[in-house]
Protein backbone atom coordinates (compact mmCIF):
# COMPACT_ATOMS: atom_id res chain seq x y z
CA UNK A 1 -15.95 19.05 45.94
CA UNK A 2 -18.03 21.64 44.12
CA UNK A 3 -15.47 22.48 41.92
CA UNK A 4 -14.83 18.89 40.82
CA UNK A 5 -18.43 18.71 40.05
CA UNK A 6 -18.52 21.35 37.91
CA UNK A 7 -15.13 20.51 36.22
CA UNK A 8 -16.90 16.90 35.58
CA UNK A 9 -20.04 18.69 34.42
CA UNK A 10 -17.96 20.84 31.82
CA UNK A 11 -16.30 17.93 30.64
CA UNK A 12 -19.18 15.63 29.91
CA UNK A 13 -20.94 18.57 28.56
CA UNK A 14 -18.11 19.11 25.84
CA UNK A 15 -17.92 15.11 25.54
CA UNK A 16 -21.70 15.43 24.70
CA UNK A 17 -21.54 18.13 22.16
CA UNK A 18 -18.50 16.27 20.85
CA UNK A 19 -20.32 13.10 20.25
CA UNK A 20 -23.84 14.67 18.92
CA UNK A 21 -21.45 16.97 16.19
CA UNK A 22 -19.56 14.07 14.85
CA UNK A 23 -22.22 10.97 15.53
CA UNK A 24 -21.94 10.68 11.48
CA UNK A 25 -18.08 10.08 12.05
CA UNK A 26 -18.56 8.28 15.47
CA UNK A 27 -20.54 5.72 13.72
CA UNK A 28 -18.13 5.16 10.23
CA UNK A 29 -15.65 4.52 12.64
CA UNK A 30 -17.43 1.88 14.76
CA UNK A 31 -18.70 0.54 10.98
CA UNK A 32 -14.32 0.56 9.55
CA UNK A 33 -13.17 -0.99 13.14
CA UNK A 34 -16.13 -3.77 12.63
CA UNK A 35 -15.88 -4.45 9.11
CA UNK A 36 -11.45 -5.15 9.82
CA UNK A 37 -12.19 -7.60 13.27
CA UNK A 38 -12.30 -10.58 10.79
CA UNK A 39 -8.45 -9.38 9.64
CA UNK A 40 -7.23 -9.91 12.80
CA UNK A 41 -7.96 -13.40 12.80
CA UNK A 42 -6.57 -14.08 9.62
CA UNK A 43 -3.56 -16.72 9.11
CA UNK A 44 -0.34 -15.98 7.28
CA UNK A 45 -2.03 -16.49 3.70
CA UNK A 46 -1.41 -13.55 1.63
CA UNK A 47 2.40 -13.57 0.10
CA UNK A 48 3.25 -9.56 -0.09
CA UNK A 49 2.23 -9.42 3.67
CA UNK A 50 4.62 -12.13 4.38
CA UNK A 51 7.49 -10.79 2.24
CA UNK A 52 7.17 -7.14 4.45
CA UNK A 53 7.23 -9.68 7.72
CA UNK A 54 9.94 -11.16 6.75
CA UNK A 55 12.08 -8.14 6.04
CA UNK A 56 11.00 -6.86 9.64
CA UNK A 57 12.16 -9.82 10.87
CA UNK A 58 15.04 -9.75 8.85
CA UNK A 59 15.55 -5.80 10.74
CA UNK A 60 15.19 -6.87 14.42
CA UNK A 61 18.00 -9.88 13.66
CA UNK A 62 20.22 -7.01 12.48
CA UNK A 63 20.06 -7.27 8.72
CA UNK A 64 19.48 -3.86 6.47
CA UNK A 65 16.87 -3.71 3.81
CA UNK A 66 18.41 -4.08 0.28
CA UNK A 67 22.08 -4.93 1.12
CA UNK A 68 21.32 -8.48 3.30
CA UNK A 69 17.57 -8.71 2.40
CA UNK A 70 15.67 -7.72 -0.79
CA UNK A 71 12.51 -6.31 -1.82
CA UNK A 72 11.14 -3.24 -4.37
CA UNK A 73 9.35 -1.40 -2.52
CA UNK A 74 10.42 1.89 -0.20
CA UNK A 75 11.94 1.12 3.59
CA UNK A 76 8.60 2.52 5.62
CA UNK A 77 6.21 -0.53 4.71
CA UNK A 78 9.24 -2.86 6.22
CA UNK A 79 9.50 -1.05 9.32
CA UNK A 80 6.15 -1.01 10.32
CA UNK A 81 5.96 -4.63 9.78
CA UNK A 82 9.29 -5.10 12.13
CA UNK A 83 7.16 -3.04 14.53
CA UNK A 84 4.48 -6.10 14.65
CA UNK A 85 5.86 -8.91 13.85
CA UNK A 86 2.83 -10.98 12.64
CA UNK A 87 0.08 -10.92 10.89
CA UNK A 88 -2.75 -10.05 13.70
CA UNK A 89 -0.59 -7.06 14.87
CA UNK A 90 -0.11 -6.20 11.70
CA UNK A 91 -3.31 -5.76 10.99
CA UNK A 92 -4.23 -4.49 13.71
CA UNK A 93 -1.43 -1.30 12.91
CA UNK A 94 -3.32 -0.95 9.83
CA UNK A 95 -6.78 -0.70 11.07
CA UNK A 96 -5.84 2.19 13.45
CA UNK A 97 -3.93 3.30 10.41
CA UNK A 98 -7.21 3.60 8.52
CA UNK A 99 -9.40 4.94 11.02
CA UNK A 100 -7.05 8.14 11.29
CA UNK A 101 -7.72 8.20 7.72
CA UNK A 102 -10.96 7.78 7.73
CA UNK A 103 -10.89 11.37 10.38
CA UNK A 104 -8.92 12.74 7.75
CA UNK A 105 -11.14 12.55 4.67
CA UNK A 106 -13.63 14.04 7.07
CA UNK A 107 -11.89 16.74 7.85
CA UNK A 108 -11.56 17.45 4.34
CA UNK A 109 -14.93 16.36 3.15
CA UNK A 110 -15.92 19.16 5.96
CA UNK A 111 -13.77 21.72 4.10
CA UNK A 112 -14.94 21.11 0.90
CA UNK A 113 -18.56 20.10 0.90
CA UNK A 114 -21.49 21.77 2.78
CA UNK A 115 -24.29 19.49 3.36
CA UNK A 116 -23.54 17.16 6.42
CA UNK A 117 -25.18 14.13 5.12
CA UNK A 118 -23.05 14.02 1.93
CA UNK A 119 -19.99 14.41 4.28
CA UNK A 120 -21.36 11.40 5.99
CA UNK A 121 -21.80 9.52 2.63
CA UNK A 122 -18.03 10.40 1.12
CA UNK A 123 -16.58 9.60 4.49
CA UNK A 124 -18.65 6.27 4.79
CA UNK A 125 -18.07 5.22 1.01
CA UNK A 126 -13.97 5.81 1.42
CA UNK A 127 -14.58 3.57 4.68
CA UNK A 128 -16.22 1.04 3.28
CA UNK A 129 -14.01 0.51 -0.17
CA UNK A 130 -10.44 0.74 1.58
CA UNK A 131 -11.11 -2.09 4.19
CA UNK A 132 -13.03 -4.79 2.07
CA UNK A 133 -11.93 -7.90 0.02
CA UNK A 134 -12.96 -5.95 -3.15
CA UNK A 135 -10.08 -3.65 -2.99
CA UNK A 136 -7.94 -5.41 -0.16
CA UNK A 137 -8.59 -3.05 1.80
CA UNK A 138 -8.05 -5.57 4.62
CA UNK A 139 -4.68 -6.50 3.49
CA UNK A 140 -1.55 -4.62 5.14
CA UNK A 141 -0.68 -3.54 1.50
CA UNK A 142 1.43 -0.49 0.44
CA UNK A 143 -1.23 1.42 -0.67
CA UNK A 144 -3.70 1.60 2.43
CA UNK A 145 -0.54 3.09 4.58
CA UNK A 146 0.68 5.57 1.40
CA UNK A 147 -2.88 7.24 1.11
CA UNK A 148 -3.45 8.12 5.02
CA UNK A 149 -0.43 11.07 4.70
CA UNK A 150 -1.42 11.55 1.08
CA UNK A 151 -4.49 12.80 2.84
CA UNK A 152 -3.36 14.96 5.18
CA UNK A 153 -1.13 16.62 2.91
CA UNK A 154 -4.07 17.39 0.78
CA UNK A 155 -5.59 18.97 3.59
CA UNK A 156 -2.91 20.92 4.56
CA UNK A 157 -2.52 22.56 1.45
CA UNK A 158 -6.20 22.97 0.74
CA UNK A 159 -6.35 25.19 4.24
CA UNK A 160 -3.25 27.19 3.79
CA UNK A 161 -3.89 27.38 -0.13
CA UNK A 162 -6.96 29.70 1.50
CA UNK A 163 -4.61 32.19 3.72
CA UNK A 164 -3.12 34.98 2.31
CA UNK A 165 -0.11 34.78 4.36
CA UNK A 166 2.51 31.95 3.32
CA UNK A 167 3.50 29.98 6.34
CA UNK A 168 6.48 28.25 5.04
CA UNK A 169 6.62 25.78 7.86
CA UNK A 170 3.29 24.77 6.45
CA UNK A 171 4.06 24.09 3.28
CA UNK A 172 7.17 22.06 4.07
CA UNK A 173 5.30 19.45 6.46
CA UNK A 174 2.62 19.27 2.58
CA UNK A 175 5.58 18.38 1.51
CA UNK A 176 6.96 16.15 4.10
CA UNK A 177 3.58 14.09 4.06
CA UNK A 178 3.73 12.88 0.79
CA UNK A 179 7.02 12.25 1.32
CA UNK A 180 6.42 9.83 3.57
CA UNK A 181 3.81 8.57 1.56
CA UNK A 182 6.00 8.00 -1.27
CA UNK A 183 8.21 6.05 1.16
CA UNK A 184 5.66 3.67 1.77
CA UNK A 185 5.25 3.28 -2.18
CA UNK A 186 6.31 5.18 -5.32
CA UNK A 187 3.51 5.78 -7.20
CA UNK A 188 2.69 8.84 -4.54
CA UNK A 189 4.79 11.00 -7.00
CA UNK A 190 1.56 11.24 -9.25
CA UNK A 191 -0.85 12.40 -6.24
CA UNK A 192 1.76 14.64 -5.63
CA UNK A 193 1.75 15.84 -9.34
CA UNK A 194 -1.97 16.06 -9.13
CA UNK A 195 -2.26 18.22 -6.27
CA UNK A 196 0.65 20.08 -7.65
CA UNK A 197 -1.32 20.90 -10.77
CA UNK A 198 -4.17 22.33 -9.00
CA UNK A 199 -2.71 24.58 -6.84
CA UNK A 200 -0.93 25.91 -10.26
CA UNK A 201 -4.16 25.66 -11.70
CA UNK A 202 -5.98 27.95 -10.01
CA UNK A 203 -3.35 30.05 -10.04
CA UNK A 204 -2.40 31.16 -13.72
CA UNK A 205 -4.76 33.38 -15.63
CA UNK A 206 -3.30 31.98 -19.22
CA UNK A 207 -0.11 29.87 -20.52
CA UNK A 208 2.30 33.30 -19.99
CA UNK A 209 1.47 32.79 -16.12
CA UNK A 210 2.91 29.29 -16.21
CA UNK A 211 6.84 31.05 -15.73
CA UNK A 212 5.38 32.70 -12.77
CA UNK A 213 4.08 29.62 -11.05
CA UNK A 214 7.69 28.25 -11.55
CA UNK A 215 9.29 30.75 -9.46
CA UNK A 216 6.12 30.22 -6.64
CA UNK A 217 7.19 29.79 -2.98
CA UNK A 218 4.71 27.85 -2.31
CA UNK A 219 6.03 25.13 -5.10
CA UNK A 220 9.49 25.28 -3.78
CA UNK A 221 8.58 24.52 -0.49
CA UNK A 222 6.34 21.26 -1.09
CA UNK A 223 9.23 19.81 -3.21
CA UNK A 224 11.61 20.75 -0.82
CA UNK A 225 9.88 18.91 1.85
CA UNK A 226 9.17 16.27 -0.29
CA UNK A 227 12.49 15.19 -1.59
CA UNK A 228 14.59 15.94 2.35
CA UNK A 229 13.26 12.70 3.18
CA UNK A 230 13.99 10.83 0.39
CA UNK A 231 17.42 12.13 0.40
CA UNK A 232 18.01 11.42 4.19
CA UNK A 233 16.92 7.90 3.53
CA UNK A 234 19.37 7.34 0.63
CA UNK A 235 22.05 9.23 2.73
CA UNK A 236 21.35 6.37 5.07
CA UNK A 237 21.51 3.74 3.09
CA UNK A 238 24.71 4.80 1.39
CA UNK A 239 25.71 4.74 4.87
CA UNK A 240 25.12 1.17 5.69
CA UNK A 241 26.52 -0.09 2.25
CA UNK A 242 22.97 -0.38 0.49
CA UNK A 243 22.79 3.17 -1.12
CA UNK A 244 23.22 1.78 -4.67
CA UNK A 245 20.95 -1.39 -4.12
CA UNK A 246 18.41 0.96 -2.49
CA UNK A 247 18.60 3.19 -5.25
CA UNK A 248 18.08 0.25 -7.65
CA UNK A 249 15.80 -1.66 -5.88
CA UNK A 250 12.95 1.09 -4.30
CA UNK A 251 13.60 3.51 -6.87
CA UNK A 252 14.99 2.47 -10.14
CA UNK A 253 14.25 -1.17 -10.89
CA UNK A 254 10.52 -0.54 -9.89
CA UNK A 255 10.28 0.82 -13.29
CA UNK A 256 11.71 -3.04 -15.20
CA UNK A 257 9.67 -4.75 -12.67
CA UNK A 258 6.37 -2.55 -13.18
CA UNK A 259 6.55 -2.71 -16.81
CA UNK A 260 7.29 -6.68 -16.76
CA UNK A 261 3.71 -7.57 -17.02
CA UNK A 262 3.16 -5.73 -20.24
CA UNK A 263 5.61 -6.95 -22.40
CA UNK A 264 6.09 -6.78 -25.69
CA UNK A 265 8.25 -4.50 -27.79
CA UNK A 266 6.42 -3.03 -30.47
CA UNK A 267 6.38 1.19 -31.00
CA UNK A 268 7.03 3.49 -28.49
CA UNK A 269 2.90 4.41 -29.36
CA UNK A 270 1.66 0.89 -28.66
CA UNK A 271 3.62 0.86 -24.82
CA UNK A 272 0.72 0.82 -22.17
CA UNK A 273 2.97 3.20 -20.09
CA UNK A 274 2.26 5.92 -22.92
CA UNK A 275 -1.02 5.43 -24.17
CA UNK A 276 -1.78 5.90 -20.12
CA UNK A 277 0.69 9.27 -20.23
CA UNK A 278 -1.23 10.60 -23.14
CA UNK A 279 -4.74 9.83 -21.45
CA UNK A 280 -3.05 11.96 -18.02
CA UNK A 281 -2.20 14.80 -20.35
CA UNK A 282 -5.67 14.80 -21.87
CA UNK A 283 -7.49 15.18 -19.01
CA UNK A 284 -4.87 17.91 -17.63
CA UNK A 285 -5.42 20.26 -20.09
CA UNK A 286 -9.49 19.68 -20.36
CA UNK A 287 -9.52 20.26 -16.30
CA UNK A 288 -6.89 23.47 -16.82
CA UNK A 289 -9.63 24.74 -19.46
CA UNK A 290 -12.90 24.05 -17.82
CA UNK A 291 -11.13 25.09 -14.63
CA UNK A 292 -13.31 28.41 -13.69
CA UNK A 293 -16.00 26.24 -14.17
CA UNK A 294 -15.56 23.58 -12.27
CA UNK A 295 -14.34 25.78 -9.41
CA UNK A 296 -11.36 25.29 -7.09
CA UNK A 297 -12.87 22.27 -4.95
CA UNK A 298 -13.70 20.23 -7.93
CA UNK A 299 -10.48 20.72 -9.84
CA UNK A 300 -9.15 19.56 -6.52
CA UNK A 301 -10.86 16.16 -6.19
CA UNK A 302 -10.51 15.88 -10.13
CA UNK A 303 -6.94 16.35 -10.26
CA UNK A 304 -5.80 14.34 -7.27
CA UNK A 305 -8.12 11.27 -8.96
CA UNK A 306 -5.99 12.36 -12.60
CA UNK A 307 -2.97 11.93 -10.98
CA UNK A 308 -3.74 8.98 -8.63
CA UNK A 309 -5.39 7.25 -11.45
CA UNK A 310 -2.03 7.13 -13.64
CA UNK A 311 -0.35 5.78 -10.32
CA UNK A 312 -2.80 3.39 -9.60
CA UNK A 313 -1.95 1.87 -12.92
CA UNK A 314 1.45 2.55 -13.56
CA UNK A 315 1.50 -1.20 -13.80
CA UNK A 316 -0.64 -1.99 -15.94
CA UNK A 317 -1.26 -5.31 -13.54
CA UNK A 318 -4.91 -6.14 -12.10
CA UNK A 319 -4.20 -5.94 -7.92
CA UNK A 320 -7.12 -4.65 -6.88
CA UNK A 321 -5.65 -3.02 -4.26
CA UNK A 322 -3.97 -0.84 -6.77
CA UNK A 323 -7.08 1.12 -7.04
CA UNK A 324 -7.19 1.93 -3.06
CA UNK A 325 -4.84 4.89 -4.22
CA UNK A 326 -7.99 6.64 -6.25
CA UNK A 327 -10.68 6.03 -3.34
CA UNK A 328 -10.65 9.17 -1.64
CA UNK A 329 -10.34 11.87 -4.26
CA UNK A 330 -13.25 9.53 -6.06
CA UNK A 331 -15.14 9.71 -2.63
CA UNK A 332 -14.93 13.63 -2.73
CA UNK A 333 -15.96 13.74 -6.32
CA UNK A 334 -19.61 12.19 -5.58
CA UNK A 335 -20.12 14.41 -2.66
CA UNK A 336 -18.93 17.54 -4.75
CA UNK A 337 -21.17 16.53 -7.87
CA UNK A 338 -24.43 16.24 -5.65
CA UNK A 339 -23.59 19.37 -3.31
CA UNK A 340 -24.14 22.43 -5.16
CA UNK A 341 -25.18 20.49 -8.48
CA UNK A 342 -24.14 21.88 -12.33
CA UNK A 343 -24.26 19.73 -15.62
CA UNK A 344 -20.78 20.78 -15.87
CA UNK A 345 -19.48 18.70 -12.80
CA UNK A 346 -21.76 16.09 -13.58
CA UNK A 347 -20.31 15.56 -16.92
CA UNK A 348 -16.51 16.08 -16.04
CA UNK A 349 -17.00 13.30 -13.14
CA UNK A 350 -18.87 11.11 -15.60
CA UNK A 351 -16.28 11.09 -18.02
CA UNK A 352 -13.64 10.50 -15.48
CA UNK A 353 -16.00 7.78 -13.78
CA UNK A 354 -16.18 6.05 -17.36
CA UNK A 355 -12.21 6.34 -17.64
CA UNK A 356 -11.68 4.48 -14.34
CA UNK A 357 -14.11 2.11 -15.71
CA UNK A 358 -12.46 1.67 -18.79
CA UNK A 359 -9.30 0.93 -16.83
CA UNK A 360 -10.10 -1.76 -14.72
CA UNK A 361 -11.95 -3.62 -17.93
CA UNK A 362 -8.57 -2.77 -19.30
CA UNK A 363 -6.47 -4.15 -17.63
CA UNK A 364 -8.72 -6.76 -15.96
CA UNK A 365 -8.61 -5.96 -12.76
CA UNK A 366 -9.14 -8.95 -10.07
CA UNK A 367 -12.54 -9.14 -8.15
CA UNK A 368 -12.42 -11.05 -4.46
CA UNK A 369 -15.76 -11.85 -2.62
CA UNK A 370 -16.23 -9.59 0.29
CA UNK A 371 -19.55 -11.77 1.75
CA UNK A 372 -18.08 -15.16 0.96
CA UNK A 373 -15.15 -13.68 3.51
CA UNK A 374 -17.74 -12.41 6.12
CA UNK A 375 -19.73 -15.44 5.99
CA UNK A 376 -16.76 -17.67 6.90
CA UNK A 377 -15.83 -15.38 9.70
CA UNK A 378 -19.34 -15.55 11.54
CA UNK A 379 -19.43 -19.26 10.52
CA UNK A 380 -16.33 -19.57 12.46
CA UNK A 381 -17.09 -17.49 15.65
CA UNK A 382 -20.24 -18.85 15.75
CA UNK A 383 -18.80 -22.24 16.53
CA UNK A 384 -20.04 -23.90 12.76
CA UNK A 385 -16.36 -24.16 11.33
CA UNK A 386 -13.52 -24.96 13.11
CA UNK A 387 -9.86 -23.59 12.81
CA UNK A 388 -8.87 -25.43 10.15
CA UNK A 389 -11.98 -25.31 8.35
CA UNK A 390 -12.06 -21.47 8.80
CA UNK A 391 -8.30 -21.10 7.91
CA UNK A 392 -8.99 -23.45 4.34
CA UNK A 393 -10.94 -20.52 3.00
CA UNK A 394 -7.52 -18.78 2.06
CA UNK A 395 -6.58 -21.87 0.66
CA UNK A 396 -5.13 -25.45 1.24
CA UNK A 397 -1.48 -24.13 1.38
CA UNK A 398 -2.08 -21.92 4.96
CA UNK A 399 -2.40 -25.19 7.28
CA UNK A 400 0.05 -27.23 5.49
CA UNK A 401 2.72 -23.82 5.71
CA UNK A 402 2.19 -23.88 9.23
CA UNK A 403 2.96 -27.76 9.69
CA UNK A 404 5.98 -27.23 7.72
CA UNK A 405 7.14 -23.84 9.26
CA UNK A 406 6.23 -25.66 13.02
CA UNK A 407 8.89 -29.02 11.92
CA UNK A 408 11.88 -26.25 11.08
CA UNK A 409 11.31 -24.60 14.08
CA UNK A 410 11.16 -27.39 15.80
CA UNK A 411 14.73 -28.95 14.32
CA UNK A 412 16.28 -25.52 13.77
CA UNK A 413 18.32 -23.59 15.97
CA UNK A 414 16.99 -19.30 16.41
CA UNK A 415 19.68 -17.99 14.22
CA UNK A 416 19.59 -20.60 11.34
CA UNK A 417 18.42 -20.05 7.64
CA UNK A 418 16.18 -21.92 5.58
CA UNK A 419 15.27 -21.71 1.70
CA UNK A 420 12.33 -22.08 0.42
CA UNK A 421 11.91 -22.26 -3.18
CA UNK A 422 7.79 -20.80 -3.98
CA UNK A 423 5.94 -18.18 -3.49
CA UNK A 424 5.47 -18.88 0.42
CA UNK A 425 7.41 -16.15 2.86
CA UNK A 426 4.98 -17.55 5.17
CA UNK A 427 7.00 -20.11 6.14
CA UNK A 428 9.67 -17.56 7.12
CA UNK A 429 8.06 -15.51 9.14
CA UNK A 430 5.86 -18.84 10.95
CA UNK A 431 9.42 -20.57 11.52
CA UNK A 432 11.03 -17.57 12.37
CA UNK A 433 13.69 -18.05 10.29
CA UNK A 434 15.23 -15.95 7.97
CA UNK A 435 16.18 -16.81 4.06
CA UNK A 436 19.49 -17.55 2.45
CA UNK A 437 20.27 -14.82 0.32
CA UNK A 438 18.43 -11.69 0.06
CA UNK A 439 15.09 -12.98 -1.77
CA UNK A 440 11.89 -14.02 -0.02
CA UNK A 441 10.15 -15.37 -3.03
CA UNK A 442 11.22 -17.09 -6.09
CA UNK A 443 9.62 -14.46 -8.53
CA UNK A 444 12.06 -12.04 -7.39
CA UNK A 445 15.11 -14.22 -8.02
CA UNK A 446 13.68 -14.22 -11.57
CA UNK A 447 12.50 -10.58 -11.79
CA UNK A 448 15.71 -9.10 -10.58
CA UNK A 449 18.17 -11.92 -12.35
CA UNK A 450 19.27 -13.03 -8.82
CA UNK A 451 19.58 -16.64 -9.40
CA UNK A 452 23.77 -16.60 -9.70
CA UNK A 453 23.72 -14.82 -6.47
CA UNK A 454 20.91 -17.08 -4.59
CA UNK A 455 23.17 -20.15 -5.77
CA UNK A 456 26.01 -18.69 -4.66
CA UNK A 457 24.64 -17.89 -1.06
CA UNK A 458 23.31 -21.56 -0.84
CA UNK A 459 26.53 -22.72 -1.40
CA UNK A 460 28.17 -20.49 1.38
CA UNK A 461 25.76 -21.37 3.67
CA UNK A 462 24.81 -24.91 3.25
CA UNK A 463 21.48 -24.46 4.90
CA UNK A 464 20.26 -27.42 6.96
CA UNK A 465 16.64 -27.71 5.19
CA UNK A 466 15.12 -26.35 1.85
CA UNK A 467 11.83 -26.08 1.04
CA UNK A 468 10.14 -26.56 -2.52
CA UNK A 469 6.78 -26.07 -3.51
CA UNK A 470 4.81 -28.29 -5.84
CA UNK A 471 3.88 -26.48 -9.31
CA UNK A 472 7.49 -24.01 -9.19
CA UNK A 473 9.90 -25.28 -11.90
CA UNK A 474 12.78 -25.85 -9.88
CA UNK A 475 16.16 -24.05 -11.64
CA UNK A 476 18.41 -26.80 -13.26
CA UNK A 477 21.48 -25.51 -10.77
CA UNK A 478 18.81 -25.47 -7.36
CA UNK A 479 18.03 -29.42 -8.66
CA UNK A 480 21.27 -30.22 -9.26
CA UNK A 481 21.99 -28.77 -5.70
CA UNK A 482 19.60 -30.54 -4.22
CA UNK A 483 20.30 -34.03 -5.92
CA UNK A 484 23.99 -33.74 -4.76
CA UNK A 485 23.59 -32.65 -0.76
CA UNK A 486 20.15 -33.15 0.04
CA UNK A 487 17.97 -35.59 1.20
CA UNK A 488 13.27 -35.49 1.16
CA UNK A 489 12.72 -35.61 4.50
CA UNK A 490 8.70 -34.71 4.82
CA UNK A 491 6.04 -34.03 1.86
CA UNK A 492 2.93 -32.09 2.87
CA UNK A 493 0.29 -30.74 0.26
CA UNK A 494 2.38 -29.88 -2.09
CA UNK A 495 5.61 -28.49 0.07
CA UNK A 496 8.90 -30.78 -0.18
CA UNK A 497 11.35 -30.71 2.79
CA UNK A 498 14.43 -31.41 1.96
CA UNK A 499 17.47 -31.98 5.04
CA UNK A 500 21.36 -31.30 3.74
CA UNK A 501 22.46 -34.88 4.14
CA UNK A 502 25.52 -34.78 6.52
CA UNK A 503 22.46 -33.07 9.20
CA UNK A 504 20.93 -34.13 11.93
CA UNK A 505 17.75 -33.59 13.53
């Protein structure tokens, strides 16, 4: 009995002394988990979440991503969301997702920076700006899931970057973590890059030193344990019959369907892609000159912003949630300009402060309320809004999607298909039914010239109801379709049912 005693007395004394050391973490924690409760709440109301839902559904009913169902984005995103199956859980993936983060930049914030308050402030401001509306943080996007091994990767190589020993297994699993971030969404490549740059940076004396870096172990073994991954998956793919399509889709045609929103075909000079290559090279060499005095942490946080910065935009479109990719290097930047203070720092962050600025007035970034969205969650726990009222906030088209998914489900069998023409997946994933053909959206049949092949799947498959929203220009071949075999069965807010004729409820 005495010995369990003191074995409880231990442990509560190490519990304690846990707590009181990281009460600054403790708390940012509590203040992340509190600020994401209203998330998991939350209809189906945002269109990329439903889109990654769909494909998981599309995965547990035996399809594989690319060949039977299409999006542009790398295979980990999908899986997760096959792993919860709606929204809430979803969400809920993503806030513990976040949190181990949140430990993360910590951990490095605790490497890098010596006063404990400023630790407290990076930590808390990364916290803050990757789960609100602002950024959509609170959205099960891409970018929240890429940064989290991003992040440890960085603090892997930061720690063995220090040793004078080279632990190659080390280095691999660097490399293995942004892998894996990359698989979540491409523009990880340039945080790699980044990161890449500094540890080079601090490592060449002058440009002969450059063909010395090139033959660096270290170098070698990041890449290598980058790219195994990435090779495994499109060994996989090629496996199931998708390898090309994968290799089109999450790789190659991200580059047509990222530049898309630019336009325009004037000089090579005038192309947003290289005016924002020419502004990365810029601030690479400036950072390689001014690098022994800015000083190895610094170049760090500076570099990994450089590079994130050109992923983040790599678009040149104004998601919000774009910018997610840029928070923590930007976090670690304010601690490391107050800690250990010199004009130099201060004027290197300023400049890349006003570039970031310049870049979302650029390019016009999106702003979304972040009280407005609290306010209608308290409103609605409180007892002063009710469902409906509280699920109207995200717009008119959530209740009506869920009327319409609930009279498909209702007249469908499990293993039917649907279409629905629109930008709402949510009707999908609500219905639990999947989609003719491989698209989930009607942009994508247009990005990715897929309309011969949608048509042609309709035709195969004859599904017994199609949906079509108000406000989509219906293709001439989808009308004509629908004139010959198809019959309006229900209008709600905007959403046309339409029944194949010869069907029966």
């Amino acid at each position: 009995m005495g010995k369990q005693r003191l074995l409880f007395r231990d442990w509560w004394l190490k519990l304690k002394t846990g707590i009181e050391k990281n009460e600054g973490l403790i708390l940012i924690l509590l203040l992340v988990a509190v600020l994401r409760i209203p998330g998991l709440f939350e209809p189906n109301r945002y269109a990329d979440e439903d889109i990654y839902l769909t494909l998981g559904q599309g995965l547990r009913k035996g399809l594989v991503f690319y060949r039977d169902i299409h999006d542009n984005k790398p295979p980990l995103l999908y899986l997760v969301a096959a792993m919860a199956g709606s929204v809430m859980w979803f969400r809920l993936i993503l806030m513990a997702w976040n949190l181990v983060n949140v430990v993360l930049v910590w951990k490095l914030a605790e490497k890098l920076i010596k006063s404990r308050w400023l630790m407290v402030l990076v930590t808390g401001v990364f916290g803050v700006f990757t789960s609100i509306p602002l950024t959509e943080g609170n959205i099960a996007n891409g970018e929240v899931f890429m940064i989290m091994p991003v992040t440890a990767g960085v603090l892997l190589m930061w720690v063995e970057s220090n040793k004078r020993v080279i632990v190659w297994k080390k280095w691999i699993m660097a490399g293995v973590l942004f892998s894996l971030g990359f698989l979540f969404k491409v523009p990880v490549l340039f945080d790699l890059f980044g990161v890449l740059f500094w540890l080079s940076v601090y490592q060449v004396s002058d440009w002969r030193g450059w063909f010395k870096w090139i033959v660096d172990r270290r170098l070698w073994l990041v890449l290598t344990g980058f790219l195994v991954p990435v090779l495994l998956s499109i060994v996989y793919y090629v496996a199931e019959g998708a390898g090309e399509r994968y290799l089109r889709s999450a790789l190659g045609q991200n580059i047509g369907y990222l530049s898309s929103w630019e336009g325009g075909s004037g000089a090579f000079y005038e192309n947003g892609l290289f005016q924002r290559g020419v502004v990365l090279l810029v601030w690479l060499i400036a950072i390689w000159c001014l690098r022994k005095r800015l000083g190895r942490e610094f170049g760090l946080a500076s570099l990994w912003l450089v590079g994130g910065l050109f992923g983040a935009n790599l678009a040149g479109r104004p998601y919000p949630h774009y910018l997610i990719e840029i928070v923590a290097p930007a976090s670690l930047l304010i601690g490391l300009v107050i800690d250990r203070f010199k004009l130099i720092k201060a004027g290197v962050a300023f400049v890349l402060a006003l570039t970031v600025g310049v870049a979302i007035w650029r390019y016009e970034y999106w702003y979304y309320k972040s009280v407005d969205y609290y306010v209608n969650f308290v409103m609605y726990v409180t007892g002063q809004k009710t469902r409906e009222d509280f699920y109207d906030f995200f717009g008119n088209g959530v209740v009506r999607n869920m009327r319409v998914a609930e009279y498909i489900r209702q007249r469908t069998d499990q293993d039917a298909k649907i279409f629905v023409w629109g930008t709402e997946p949510a009707i999908y994933v609500l219905s639990d039914r999947l989609p003719v053909g491989r698209y989930t959206v009607n942009y994508h049949i247009r990005d990715f010239d897929g309309m011969s092949e949608t048509m042609a799947a309709l035709t195969k498959e004859g599904p017994k109801y199609i949906v079509t929203i108000e406000g989509e220009l219906v293709d001439r071949e989808l009308d004509a379709y629908l004139s010959a075999y198809y019959l309006q069965v229900m209008e709600d807010g905007g959403a046309v049912v339409w029944r194949r004729w010869e069907a029966s409820d």
